[in-house]
N, C-alpha and C. Protein backbone atom coordinates (compact mmCIF):
# COMPACT_ATOMS: atom_id res chain seq x y z
N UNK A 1 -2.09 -29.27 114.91
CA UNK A 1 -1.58 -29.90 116.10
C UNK A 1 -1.73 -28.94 117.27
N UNK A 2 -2.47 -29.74 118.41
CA UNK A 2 -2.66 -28.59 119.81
C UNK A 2 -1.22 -28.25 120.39
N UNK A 3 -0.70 -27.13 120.75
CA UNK A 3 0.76 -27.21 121.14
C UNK A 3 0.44 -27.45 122.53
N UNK A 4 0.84 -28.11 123.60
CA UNK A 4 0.85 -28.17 124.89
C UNK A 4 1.96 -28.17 126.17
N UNK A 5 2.06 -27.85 126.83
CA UNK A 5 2.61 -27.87 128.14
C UNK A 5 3.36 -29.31 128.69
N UNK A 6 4.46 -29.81 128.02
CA UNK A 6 4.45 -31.97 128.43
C UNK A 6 4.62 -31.44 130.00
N UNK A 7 4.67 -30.49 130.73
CA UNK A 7 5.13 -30.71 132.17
C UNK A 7 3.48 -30.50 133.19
N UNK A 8 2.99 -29.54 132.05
CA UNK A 8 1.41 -29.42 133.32
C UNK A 8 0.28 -29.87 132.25
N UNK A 9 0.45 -30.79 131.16
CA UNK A 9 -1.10 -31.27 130.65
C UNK A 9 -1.54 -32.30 131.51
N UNK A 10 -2.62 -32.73 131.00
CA UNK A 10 -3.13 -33.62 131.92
C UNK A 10 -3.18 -35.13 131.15
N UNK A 11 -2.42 -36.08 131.49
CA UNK A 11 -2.09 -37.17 130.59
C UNK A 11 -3.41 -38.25 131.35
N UNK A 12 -3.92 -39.03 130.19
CA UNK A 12 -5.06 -40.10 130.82
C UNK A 12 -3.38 -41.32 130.91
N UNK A 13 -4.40 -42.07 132.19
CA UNK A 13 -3.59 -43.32 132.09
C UNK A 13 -2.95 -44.35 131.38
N UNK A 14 -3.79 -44.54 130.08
CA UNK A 14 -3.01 -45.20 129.22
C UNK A 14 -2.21 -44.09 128.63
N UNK A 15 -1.81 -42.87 127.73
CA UNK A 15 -1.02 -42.54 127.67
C UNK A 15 0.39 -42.19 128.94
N UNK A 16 -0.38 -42.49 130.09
CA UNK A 16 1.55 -42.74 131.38
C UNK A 16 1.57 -43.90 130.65
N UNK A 17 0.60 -44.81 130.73
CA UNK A 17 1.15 -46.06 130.56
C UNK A 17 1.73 -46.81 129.42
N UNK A 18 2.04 -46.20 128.26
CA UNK A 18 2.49 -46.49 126.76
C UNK A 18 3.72 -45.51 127.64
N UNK A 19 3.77 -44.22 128.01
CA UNK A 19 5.02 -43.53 128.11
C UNK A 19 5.79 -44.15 129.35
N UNK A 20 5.79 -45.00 129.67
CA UNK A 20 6.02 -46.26 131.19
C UNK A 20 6.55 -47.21 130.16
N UNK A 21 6.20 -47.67 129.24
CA UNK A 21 6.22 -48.84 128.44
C UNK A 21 7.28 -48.77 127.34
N UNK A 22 7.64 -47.23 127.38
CA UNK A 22 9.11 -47.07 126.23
C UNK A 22 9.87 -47.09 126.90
N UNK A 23 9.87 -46.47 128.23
CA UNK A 23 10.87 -45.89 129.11
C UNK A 23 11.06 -47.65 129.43
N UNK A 24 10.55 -48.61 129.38
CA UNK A 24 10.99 -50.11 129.99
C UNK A 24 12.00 -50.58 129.11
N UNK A 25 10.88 -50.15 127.85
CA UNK A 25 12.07 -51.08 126.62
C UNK A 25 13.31 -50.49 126.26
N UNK A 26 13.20 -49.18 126.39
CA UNK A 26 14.76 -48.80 126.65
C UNK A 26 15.64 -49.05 127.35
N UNK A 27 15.11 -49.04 128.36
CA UNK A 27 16.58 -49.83 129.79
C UNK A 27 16.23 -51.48 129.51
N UNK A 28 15.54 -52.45 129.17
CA UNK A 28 15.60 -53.20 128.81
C UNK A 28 16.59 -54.10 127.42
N UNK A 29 16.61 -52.62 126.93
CA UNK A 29 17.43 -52.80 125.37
C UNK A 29 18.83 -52.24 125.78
N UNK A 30 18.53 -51.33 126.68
CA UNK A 30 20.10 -51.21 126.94
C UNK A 30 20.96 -52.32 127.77
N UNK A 31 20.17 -52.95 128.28
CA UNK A 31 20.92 -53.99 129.37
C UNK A 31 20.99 -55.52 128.41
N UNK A 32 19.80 -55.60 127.52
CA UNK A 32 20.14 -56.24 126.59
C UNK A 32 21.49 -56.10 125.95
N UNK A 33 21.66 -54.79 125.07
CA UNK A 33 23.15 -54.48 124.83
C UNK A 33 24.86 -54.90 125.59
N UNK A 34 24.31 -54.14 126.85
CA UNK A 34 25.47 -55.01 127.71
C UNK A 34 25.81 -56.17 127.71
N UNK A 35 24.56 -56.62 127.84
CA UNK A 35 24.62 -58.49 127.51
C UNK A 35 25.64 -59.23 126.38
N UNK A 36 25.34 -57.93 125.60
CA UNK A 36 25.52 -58.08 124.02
C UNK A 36 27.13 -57.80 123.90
N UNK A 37 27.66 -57.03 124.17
CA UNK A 37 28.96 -56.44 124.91
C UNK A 37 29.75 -57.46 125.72
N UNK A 38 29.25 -57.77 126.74
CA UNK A 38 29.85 -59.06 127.28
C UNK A 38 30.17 -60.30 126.56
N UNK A 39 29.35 -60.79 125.94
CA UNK A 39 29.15 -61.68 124.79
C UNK A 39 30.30 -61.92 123.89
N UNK A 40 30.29 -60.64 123.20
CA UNK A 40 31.30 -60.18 122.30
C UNK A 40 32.74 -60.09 122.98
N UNK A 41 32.87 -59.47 123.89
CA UNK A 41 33.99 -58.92 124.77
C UNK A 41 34.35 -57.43 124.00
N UNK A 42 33.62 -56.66 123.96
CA UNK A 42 33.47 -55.49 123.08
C UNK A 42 32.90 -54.65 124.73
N UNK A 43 33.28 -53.03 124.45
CA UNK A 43 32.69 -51.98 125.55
C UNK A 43 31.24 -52.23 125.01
N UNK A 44 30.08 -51.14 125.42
CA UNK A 44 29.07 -51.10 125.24
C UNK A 44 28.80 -50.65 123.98
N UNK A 45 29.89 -49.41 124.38
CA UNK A 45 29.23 -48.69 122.94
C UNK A 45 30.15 -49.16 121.59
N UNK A 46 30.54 -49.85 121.45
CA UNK A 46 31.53 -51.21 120.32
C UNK A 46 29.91 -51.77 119.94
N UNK A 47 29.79 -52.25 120.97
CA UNK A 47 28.66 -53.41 121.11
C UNK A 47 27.52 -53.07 120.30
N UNK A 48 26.98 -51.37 121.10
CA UNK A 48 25.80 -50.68 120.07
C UNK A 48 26.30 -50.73 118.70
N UNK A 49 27.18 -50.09 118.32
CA UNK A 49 27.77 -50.03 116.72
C UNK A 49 27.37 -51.79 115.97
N UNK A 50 28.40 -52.19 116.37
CA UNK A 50 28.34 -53.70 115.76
C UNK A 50 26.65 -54.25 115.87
N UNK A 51 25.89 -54.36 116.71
CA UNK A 51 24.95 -54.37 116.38
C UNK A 51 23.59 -53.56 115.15
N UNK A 52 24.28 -52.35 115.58
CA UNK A 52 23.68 -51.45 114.53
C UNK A 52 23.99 -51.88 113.20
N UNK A 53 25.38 -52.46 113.13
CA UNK A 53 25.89 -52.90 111.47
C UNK A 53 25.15 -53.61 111.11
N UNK A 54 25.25 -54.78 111.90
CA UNK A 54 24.51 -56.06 111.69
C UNK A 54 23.92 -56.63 111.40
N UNK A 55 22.34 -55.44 111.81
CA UNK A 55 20.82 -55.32 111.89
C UNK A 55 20.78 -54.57 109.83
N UNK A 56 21.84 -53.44 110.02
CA UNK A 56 21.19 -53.06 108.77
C UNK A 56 21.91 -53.84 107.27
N UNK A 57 23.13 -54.51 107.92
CA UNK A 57 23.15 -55.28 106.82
C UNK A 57 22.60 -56.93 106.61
N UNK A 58 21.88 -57.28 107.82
CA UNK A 58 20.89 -58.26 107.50
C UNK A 58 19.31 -57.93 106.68
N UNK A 59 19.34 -56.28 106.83
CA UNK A 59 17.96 -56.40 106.04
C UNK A 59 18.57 -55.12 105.18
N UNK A 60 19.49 -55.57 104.37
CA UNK A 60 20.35 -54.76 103.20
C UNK A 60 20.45 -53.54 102.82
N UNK A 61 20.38 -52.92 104.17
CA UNK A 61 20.71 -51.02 104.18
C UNK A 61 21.38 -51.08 105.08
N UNK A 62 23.06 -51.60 104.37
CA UNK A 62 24.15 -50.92 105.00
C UNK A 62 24.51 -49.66 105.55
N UNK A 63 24.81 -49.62 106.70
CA UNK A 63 25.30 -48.09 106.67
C UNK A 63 26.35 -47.15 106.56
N UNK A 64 26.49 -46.20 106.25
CA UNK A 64 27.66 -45.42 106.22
C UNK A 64 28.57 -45.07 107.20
N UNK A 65 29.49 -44.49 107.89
CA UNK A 65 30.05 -44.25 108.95
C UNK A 65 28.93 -42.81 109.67
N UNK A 66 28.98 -42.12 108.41
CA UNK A 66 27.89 -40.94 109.10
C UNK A 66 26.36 -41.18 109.50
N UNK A 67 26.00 -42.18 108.77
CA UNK A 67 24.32 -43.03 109.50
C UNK A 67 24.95 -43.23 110.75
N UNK A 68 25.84 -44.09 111.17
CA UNK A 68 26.03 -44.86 112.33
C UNK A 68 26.19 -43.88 113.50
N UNK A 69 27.35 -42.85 113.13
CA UNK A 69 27.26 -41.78 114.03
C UNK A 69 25.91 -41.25 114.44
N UNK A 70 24.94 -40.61 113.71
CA UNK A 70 23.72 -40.54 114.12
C UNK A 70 22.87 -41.61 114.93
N UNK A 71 22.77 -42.82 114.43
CA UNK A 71 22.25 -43.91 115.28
C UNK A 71 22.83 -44.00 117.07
N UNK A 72 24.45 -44.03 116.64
CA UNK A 72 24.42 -44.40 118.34
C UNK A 72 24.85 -43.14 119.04
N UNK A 73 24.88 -41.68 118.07
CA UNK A 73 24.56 -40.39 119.20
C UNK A 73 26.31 -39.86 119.12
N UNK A 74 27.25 -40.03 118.60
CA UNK A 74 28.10 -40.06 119.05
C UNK A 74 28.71 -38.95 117.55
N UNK A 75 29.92 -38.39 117.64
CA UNK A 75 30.58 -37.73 117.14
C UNK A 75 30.83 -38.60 115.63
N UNK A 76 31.53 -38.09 114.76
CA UNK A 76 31.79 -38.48 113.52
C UNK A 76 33.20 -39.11 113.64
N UNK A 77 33.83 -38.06 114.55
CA UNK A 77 35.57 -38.26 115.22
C UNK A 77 35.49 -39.55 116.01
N UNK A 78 34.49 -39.73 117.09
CA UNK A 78 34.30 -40.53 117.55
C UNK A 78 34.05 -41.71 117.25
N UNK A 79 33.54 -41.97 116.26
CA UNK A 79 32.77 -43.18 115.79
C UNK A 79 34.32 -43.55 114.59
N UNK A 80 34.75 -42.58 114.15
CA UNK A 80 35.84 -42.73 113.20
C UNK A 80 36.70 -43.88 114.19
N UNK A 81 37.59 -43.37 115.40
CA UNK A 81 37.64 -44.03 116.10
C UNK A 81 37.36 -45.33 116.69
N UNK A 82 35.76 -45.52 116.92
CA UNK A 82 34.96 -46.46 117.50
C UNK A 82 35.46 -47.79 116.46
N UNK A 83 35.22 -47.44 114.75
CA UNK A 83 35.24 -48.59 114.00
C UNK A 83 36.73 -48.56 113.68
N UNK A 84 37.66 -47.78 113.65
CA UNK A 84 38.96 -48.33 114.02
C UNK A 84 38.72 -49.53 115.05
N UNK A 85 38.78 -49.56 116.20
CA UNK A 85 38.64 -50.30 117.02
C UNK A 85 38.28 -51.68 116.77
N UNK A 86 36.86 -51.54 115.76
CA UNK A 86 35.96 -52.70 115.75
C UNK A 86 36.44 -53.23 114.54
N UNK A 87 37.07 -52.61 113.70
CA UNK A 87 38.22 -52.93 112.45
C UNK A 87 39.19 -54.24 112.78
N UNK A 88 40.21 -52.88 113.49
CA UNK A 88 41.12 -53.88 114.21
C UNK A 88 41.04 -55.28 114.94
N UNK A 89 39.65 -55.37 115.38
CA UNK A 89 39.50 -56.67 116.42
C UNK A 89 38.75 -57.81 115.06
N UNK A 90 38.56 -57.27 114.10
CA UNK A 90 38.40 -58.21 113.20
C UNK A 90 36.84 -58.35 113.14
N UNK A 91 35.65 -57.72 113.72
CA UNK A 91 34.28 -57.36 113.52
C UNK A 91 33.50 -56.94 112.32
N UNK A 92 34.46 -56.17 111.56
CA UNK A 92 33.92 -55.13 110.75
C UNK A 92 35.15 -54.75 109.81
N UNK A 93 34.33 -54.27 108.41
CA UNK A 93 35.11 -53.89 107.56
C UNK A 93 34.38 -52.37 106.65
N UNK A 94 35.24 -51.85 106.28
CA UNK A 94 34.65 -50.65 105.44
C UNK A 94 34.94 -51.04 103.76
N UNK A 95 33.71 -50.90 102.91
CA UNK A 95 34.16 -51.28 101.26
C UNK A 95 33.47 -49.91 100.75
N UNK A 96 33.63 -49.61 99.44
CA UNK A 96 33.51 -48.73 98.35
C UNK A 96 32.96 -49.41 97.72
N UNK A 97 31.29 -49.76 97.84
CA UNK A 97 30.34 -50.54 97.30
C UNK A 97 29.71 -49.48 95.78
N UNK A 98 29.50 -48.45 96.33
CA UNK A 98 28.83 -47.49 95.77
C UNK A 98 29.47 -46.77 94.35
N UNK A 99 28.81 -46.56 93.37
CA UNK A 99 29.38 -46.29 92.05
C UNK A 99 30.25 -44.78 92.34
N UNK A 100 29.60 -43.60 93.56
CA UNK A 100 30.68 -42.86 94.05
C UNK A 100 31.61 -43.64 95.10
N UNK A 101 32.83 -43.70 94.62
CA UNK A 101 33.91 -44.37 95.66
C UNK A 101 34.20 -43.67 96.33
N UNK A 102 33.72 -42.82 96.81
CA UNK A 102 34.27 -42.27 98.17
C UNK A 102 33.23 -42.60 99.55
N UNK A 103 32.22 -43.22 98.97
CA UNK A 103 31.09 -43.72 99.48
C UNK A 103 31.35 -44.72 100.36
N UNK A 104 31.72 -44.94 101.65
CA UNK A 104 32.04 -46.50 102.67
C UNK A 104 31.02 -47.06 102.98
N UNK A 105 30.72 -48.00 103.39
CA UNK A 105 29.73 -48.88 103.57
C UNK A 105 30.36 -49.32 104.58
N UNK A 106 29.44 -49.90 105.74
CA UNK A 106 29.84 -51.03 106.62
C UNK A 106 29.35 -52.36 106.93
N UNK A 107 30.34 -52.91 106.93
CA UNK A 107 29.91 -54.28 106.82
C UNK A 107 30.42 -55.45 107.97
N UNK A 108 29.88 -56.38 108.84
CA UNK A 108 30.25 -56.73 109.59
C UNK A 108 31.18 -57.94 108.77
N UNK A 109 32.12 -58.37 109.45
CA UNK A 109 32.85 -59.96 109.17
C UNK A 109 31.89 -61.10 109.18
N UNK A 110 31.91 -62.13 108.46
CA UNK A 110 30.98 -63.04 108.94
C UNK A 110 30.86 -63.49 110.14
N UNK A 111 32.46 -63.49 110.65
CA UNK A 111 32.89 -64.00 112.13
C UNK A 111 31.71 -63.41 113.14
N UNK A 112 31.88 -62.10 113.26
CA UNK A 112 30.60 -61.04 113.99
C UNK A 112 29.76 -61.29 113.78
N UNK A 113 29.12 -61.40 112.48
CA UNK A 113 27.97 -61.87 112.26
C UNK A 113 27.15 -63.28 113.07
N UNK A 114 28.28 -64.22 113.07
CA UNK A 114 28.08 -65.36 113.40
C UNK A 114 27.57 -65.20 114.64
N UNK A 115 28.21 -64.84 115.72
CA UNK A 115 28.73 -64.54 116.85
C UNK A 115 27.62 -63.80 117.42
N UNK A 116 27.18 -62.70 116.59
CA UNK A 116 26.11 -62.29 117.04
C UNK A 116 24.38 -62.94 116.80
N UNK A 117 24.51 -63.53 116.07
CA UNK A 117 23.46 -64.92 115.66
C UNK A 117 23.72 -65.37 117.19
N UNK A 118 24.64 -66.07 117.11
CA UNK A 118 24.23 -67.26 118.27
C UNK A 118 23.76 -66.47 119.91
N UNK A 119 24.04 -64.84 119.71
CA UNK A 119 23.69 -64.10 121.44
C UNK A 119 22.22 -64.24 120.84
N UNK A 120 21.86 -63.70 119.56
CA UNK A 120 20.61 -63.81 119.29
C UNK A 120 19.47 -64.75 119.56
N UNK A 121 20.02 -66.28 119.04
CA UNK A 121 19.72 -67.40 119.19
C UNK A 121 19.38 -67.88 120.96
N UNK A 122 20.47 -67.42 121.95
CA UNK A 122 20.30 -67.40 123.04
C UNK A 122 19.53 -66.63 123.52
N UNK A 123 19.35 -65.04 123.42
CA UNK A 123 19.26 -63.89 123.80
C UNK A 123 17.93 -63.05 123.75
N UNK A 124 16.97 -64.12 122.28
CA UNK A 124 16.39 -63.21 121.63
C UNK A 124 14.88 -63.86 121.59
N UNK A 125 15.12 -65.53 122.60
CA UNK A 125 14.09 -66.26 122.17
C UNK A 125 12.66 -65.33 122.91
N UNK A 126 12.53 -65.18 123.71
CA UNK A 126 11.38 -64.31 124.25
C UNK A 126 10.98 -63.37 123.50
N UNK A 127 11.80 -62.65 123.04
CA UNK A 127 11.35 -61.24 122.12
C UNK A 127 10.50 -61.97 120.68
N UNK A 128 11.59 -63.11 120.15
CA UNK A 128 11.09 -63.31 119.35
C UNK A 128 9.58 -64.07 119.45
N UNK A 129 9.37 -64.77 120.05
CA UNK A 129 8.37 -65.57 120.82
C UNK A 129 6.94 -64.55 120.69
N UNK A 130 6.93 -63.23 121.17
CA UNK A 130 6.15 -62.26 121.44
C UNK A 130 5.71 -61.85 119.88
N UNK A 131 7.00 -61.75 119.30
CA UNK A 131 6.63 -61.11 117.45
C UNK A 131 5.87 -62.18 117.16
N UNK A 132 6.29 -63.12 116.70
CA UNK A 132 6.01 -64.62 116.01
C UNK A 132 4.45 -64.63 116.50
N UNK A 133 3.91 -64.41 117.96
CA UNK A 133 2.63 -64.46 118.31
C UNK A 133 2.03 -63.33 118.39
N UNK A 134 1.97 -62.45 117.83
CA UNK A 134 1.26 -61.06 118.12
C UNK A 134 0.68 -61.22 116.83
N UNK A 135 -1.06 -60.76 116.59
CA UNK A 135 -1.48 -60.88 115.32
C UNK A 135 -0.86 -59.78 114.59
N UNK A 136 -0.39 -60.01 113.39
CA UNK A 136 -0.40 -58.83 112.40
C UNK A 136 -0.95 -57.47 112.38
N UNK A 137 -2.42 -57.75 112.67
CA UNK A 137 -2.92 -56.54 112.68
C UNK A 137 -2.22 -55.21 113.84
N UNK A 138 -2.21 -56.62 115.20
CA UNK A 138 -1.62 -55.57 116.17
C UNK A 138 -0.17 -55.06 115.98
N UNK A 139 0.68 -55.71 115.06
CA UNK A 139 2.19 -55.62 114.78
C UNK A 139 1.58 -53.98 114.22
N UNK A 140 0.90 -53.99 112.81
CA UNK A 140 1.06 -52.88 112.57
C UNK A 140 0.65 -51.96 112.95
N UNK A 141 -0.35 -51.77 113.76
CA UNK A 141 -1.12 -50.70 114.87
C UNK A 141 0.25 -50.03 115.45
N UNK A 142 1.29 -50.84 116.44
CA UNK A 142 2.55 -50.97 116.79
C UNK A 142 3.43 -49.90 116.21
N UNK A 143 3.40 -50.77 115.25
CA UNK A 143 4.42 -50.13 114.05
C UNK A 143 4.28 -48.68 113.73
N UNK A 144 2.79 -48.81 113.63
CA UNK A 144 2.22 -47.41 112.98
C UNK A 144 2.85 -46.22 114.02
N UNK A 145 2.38 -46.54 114.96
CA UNK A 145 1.95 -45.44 116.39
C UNK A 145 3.99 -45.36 116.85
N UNK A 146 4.68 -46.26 116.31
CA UNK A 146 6.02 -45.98 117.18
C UNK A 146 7.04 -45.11 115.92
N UNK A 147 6.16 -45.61 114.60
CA UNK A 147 7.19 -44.41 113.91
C UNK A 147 6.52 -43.24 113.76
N UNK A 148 5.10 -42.89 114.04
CA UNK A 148 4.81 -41.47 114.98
C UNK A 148 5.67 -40.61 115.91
N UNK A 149 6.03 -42.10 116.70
CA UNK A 149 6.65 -41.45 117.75
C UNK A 149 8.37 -40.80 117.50
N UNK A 150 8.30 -42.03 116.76
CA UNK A 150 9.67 -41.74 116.38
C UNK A 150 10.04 -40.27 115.57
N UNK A 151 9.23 -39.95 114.83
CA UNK A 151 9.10 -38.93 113.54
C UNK A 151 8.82 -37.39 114.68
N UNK A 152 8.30 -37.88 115.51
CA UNK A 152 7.65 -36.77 116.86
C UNK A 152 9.49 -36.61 117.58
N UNK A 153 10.30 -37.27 118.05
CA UNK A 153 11.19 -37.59 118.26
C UNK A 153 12.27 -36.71 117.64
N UNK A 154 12.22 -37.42 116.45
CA UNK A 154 12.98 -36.42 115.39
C UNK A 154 12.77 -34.69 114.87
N UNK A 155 11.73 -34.78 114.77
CA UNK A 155 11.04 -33.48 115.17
C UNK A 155 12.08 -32.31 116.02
N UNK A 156 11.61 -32.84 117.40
CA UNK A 156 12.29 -32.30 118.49
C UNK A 156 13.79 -32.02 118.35
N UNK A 157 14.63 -33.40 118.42
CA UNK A 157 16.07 -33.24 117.93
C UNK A 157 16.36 -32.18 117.08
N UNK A 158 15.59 -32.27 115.67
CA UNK A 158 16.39 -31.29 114.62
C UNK A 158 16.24 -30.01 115.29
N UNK A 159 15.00 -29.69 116.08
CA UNK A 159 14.61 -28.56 116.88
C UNK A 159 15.49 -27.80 117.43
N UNK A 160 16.20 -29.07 118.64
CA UNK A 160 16.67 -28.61 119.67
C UNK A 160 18.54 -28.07 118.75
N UNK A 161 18.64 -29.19 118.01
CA UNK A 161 19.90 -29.02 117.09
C UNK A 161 19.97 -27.50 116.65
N UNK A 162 18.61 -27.26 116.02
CA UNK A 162 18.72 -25.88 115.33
C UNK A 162 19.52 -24.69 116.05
N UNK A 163 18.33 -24.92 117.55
CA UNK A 163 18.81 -23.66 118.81
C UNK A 163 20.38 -24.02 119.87
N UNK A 164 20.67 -24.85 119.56
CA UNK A 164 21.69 -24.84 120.38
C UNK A 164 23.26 -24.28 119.35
């Protein structure tokens, strides 16, 4: 791998323009979220969590309290907290799925679940619209090149984690 300079290389246009094109879907996904938040009547970051549950227990990799902390960036204390919260309001539940019981799992209520279906149902028709029509081939080109990025991403983090 060439090591380089990200502040003085010289980037061709389509790479600004893929790095233009994350930077969209991020503030796009975040304002999505809000949406998502409002919806619910949940803060934002309620909103990120419960979604995060949601997603991984619709495609059956529940997560732990310590996945989740990593996902939405936030403390272990914090997030301990966070799903108190999302507990209490009746969203979410913690079980001892796992043959070690000390093991939590999270799991949304169906209620949440529901609830978040129907922002989906409202919320999601365009996005989905775009998947549903994109050939395969290009899905995985996609796919390929964003968990690059992602793995490039992670990279960095554990990096920066190490030195600080």
């Amino acid at each position: 791998m060439t090591e380089s300079d990200p502040l003085t290389a010289d980037w061709t246009p389509e790479q600004i323009a893929v790095m233009h094109r994350l930077r969209d879907w991020v503030i796009d996904f975040a304002e999505l979220n809000q949406h998502l938040a409002a919806w619910m009547r949940l803060p934002g970051a309620d909103a990120n969590a419960l979604g995060q549950i949601i997603w991984a227990a619709e495609t059956d990799t529940p997560l732990s309290p310590a996945q989740l902390s990593r996902q939405i960036g936030m403390t272990t204390g914090a997030t301990t907290i966070l799903l108190n919260r999302l507990e209490a309001a009746g969203h979410v539940h913690r079980t001892r799925e796992s043959t070690d019981r000390r093991r939590v799992t999270l799991r949304p209520t169906p209620d949440a679940r529901e609830r978040a279906r129907q922002f989906l149902g409202l919320a999601g028709t365009e996005i989905a619209n775009v998947l549903h029509t994109t050939p395969p081939a290009e899905l995985r080109t996609v796919a390929t090149f964003l968990a690059r990025m992602t793995a490039a991403a992670d990279e960095a983090n554990l990096r920066l984690g190490r030195s600080s």
